[in-house]
N, C-alpha and C. Protein backbone atom coordinates (compact mmCIF):
# COMPACT_ATOMS: atom_id res chain seq x y z
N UNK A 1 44.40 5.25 121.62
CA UNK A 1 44.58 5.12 120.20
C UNK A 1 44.09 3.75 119.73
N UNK A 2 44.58 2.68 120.91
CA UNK A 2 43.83 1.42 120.15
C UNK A 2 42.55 1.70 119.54
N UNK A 3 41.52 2.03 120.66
CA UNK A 3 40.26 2.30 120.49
C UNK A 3 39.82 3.13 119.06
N UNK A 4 40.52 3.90 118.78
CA UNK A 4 39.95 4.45 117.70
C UNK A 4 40.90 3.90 116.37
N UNK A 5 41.55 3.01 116.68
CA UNK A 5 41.86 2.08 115.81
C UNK A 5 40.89 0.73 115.20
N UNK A 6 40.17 0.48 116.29
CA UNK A 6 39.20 -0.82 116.73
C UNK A 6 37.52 -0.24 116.29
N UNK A 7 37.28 0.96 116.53
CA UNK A 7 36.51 1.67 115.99
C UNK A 7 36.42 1.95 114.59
N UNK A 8 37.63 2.19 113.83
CA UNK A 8 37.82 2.42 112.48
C UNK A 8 37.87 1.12 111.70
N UNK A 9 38.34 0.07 112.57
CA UNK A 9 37.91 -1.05 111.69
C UNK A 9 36.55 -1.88 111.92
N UNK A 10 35.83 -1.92 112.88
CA UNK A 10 34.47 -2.37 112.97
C UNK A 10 33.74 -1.44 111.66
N UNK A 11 34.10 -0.06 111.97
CA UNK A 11 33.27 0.64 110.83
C UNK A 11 33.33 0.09 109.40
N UNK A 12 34.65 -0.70 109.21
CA UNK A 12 35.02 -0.69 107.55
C UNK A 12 35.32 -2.17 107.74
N UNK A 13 34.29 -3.24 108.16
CA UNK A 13 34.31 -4.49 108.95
C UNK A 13 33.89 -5.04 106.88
N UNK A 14 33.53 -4.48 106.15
CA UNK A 14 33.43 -5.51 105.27
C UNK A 14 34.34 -4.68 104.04
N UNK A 15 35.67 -4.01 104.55
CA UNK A 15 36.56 -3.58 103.90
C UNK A 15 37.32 -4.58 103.31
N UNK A 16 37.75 -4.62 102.05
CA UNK A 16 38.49 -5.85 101.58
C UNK A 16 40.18 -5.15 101.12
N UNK A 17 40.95 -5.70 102.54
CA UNK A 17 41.74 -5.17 102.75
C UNK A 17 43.33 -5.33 102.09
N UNK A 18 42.68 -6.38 100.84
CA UNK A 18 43.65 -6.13 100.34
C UNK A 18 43.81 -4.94 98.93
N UNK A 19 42.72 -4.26 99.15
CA UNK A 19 42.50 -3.33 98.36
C UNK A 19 43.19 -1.69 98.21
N UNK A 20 43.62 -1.01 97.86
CA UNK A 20 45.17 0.01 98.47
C UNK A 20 43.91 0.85 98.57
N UNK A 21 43.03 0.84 97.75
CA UNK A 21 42.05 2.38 98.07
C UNK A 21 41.27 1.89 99.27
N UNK A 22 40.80 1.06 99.83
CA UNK A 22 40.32 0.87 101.21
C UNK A 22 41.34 0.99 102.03
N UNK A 23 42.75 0.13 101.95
CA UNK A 23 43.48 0.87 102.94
C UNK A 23 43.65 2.07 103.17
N UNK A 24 43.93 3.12 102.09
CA UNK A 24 44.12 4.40 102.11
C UNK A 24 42.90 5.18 102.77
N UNK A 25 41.27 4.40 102.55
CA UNK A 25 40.38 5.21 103.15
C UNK A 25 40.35 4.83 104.73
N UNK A 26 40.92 3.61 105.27
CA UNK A 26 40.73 3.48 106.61
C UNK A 26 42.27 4.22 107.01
N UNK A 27 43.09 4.51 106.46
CA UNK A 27 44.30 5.49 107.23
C UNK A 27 43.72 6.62 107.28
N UNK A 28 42.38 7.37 106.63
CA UNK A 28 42.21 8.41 106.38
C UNK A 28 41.43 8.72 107.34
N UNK A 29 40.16 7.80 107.80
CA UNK A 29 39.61 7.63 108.70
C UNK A 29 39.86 7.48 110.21
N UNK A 30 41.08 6.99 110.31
CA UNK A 30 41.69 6.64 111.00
C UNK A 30 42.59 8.69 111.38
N UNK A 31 43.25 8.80 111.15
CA UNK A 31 43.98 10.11 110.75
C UNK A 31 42.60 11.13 111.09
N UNK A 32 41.74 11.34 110.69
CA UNK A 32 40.67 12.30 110.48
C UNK A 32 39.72 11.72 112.38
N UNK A 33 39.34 10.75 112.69
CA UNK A 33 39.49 10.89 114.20
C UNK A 33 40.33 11.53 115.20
N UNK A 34 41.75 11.12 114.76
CA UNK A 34 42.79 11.73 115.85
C UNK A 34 42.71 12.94 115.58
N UNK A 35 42.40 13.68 114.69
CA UNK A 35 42.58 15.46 114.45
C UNK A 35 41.43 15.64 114.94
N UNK A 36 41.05 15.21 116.24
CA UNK A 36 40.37 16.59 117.29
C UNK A 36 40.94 17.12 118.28
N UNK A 37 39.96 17.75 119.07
CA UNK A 37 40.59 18.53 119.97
C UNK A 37 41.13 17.32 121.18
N UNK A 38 40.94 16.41 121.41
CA UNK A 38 41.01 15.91 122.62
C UNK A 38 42.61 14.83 121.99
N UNK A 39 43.30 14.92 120.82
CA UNK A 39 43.94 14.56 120.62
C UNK A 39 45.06 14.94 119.48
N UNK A 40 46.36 14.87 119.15
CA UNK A 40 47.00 15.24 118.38
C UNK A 40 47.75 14.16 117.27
N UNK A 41 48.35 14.20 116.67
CA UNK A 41 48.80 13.18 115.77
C UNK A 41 50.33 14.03 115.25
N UNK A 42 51.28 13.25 115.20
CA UNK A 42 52.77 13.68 114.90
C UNK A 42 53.85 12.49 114.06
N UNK A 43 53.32 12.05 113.25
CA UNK A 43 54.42 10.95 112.70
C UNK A 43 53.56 9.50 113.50
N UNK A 44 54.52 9.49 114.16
CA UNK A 44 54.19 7.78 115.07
C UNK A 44 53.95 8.11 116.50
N UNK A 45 53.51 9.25 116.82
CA UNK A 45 53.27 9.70 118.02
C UNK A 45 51.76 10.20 118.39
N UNK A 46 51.08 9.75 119.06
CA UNK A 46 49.77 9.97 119.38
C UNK A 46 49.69 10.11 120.79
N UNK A 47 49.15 11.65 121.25
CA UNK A 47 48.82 11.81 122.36
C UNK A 47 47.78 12.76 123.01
N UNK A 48 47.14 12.63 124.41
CA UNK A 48 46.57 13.62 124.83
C UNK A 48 46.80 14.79 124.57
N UNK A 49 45.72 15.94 124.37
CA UNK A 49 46.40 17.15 124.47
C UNK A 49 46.36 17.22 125.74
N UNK A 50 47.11 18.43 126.09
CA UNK A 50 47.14 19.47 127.38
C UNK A 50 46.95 20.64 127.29
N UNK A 51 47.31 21.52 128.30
CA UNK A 51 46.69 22.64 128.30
C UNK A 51 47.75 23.68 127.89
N UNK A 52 48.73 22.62 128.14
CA UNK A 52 50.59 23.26 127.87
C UNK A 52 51.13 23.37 126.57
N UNK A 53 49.98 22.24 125.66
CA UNK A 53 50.52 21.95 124.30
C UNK A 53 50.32 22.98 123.41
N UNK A 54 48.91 23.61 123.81
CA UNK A 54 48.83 24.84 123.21
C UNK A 54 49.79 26.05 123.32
N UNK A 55 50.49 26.13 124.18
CA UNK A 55 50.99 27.18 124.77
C UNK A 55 52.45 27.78 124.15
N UNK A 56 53.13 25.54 124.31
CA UNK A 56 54.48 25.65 123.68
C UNK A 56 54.22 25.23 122.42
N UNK A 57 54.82 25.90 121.42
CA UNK A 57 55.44 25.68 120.34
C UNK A 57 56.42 25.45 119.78
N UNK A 58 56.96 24.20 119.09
CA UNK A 58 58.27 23.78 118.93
C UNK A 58 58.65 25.00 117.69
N UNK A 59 60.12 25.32 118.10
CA UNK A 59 61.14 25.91 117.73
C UNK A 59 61.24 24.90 115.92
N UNK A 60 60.52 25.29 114.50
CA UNK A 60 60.62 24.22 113.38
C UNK A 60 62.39 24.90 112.83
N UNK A 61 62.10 25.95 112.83
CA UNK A 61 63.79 26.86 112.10
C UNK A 61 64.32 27.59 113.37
N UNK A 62 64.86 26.69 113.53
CA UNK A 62 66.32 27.25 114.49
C UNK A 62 67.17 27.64 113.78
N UNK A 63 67.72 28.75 114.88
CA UNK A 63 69.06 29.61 113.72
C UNK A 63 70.02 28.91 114.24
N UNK A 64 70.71 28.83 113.22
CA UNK A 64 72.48 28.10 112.84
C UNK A 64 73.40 28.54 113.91
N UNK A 65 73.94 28.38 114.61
CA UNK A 65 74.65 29.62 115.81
C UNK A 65 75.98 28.64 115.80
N UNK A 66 76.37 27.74 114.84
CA UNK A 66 77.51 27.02 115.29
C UNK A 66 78.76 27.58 113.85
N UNK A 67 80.12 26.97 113.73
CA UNK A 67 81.09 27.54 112.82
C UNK A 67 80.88 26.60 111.47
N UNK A 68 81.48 26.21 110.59
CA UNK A 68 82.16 25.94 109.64
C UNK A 68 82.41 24.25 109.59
N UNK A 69 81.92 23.68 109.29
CA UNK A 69 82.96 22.10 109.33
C UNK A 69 84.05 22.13 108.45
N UNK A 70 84.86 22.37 108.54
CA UNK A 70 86.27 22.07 107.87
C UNK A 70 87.44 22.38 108.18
């Protein structure tokens, strides 16, 4: 991830960064690398795929299976 961090800013090397629409285009840039296949993006989590990642799918709506609080 460094790397395509270090990559995204050489590219935008005469970005004037205190600017919100250049920041916003190097998060975008930044964001739009990691969405390939050889990688995933989740919040603050960046990782290899695998071959497993495809396979499992997280559970987003789990059913309720517990009582009442009160």
């Amino acid at each position: 991830m460094r790397g395509i961090i270090k990559d995204v800013l050489e590219y935008f090397e005469d970005a004037n960064l205190h600017s919100e629409s250049a920041r916003e285009a190097i998060a975008e840039e930044i964001i739009k690398r990691l969405d390939t296949k050889e990688y995933y993006y989740s919040r603050d989590l960046v990782s290899a795929k695998t071959k497993d990642d495809e396979k499992e799918q997280p559970n987003l709506f789990p059913t309720y299976e517990g009582g009442h609080l009160g």
